[in-house]
Protein backbone atom coordinates (compact mmCIF):
# COMPACT_ATOMS: atom_id res chain seq x y z
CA UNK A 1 75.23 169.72 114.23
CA UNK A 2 75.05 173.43 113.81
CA UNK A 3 76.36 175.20 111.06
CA UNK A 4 77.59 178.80 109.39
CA UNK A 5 76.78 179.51 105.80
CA UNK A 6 79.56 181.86 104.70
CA UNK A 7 78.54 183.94 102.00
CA UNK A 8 80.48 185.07 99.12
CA UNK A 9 80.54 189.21 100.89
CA UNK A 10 83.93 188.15 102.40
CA UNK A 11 86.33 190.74 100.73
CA UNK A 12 85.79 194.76 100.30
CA UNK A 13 88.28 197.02 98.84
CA UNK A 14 88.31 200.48 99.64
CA UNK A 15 90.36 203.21 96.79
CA UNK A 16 89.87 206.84 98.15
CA UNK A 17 86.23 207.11 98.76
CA UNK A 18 85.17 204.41 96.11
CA UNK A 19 84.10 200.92 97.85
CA UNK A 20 83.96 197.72 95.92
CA UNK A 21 81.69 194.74 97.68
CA UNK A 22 80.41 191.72 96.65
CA UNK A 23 82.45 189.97 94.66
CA UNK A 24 81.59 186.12 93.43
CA UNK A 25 85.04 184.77 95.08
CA UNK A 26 87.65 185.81 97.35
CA UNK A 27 90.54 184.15 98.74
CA UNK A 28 93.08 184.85 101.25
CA UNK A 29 96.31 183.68 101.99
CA UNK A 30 99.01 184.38 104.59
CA UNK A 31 102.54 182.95 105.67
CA UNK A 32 104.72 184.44 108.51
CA UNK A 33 108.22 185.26 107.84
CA UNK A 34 110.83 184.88 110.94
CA UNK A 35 114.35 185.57 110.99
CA UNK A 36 116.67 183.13 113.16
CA UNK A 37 118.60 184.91 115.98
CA UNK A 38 122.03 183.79 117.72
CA UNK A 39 121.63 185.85 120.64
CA UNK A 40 124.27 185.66 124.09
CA UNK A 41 121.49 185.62 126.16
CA UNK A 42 120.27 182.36 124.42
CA UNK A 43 123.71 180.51 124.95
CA UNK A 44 124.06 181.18 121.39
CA UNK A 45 121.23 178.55 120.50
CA UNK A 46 119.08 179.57 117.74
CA UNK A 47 115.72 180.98 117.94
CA UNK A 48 113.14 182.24 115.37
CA UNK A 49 111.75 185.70 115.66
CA UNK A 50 108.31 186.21 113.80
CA UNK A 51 109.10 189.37 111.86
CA UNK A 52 105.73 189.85 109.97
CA UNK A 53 103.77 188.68 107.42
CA UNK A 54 103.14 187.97 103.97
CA UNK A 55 99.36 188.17 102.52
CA UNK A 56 97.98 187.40 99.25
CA UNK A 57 94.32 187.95 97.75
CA UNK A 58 92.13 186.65 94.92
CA UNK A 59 89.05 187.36 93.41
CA UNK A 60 86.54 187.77 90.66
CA UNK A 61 83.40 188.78 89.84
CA UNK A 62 80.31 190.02 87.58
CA UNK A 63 79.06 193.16 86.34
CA UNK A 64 76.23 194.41 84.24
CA UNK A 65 76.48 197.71 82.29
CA UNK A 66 74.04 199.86 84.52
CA UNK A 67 71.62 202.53 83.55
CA UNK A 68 71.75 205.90 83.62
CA UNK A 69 68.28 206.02 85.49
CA UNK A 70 69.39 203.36 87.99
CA UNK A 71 72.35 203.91 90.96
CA UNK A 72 74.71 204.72 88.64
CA UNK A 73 75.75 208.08 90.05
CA UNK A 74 76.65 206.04 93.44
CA UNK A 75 77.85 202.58 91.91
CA UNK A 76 81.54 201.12 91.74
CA UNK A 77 82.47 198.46 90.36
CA UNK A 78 85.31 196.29 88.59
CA UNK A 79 86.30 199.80 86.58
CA UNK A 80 87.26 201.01 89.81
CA UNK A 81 89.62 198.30 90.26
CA UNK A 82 90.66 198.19 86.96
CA UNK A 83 92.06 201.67 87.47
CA UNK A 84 93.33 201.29 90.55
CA UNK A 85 95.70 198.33 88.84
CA UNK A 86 96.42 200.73 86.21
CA UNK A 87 97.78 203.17 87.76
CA UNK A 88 99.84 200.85 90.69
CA UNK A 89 98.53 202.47 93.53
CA UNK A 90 97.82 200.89 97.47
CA UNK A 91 93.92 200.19 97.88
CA UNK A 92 92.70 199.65 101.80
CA UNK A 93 91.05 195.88 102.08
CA UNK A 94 88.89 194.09 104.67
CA UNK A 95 88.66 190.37 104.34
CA UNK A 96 85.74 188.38 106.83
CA UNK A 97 82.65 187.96 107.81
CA UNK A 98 80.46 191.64 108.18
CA UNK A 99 78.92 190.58 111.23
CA UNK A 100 79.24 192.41 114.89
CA UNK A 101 81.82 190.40 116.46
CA UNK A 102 83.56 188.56 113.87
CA UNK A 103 87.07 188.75 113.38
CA UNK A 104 88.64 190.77 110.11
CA UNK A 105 91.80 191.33 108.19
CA UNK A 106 92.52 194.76 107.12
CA UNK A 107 95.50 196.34 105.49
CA UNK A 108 96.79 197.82 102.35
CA UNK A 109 97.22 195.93 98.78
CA UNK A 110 98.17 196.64 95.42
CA UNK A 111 96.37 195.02 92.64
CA UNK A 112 99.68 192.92 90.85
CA UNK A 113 96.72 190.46 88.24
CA UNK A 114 93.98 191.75 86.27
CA UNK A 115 91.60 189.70 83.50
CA UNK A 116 88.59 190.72 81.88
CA UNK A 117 86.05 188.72 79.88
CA UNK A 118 83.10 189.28 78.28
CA UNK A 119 81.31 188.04 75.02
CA UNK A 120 79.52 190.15 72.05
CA UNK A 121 75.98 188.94 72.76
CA UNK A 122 76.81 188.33 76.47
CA UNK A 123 74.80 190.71 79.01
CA UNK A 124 77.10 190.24 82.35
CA UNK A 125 80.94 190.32 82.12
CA UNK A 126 83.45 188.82 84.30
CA UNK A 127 86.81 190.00 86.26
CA UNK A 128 89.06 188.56 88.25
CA UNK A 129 92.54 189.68 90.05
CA UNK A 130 95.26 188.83 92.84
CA UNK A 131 96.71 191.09 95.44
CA UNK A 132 99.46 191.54 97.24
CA UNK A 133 98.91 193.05 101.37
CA UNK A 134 102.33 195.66 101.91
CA UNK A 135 104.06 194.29 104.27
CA UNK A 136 103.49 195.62 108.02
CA UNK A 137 100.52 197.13 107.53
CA UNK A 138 98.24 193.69 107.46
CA UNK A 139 96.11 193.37 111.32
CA UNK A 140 93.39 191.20 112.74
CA UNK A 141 90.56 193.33 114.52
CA UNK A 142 87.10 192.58 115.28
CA UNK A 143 84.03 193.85 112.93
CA UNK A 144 81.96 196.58 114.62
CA UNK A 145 79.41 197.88 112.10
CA UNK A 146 79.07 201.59 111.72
């Protein structure tokens, strides 16, 4: 029996230019919303329209202070997120598998959960969150890498 590992790189948020991968966890969850119409047409027996969707994400993960030497001119990371919560604003998302072919969720979120822990003597920290997609602007395309 064959099978697919799926690794954790399921979820990538994008604020402005800043991109956020990688995260330790990521979740995804969706439930269509349709209205019930009375139409003529119909005989006047009800039917349900799918109006859209509803979309929810979570997910968490690590981070190391990095050095000054290292990437950290290029590096994001859960401060980037952090401040995007802060301040309320819409932050692009992909959720799926990076691989030609595959099929992907995209849209626009705000952050609506934030945590943050990390000991004294404790060298990586942890963060986790929850999402909400606005509505209408959540789409399933297929991955082509760039």
């Amino acid at each position: 029996m064959a099978q697919t590992k799926v690794y954790q790189y399921m979820l990538s948020f994008k604020w402005g230019t800043k991109l956020i991968v990688g995260l330790e966890t990521t979740g995804f969850k969706g439930s269509a919303n349709f209205e019930e119409m009375l139409l003529k047409a119909n005989a006047g027996v009800a039917v349900e329209e799918f109006i859209d969707v509803n979309a929810d994400l979570s997910f968490s993960g690590r981070t190391i202070e990095l050095d000054a030497d290292s990437e950290g001119s290029t590096h994001e990371d859960f401060e980037s997120l952090r401040e995007a919560w802060l301040a309320g604003t819409s932050v692009n998302f992909v959720y799926g598998r990076f691989s030609a072919g595959e099929a992907i969720v995209t849209g626009t979120c705000t952050i609506r959960e934030w945590s943050e822990d990390a000991g004294s003597q404790r060298q990586l920290g942890t963060w986790s969150g929850s999402a909400k997609a606005a509505r209408g602007t959540v789409a399933i395309t297929t991955y082509t890498p760039s």
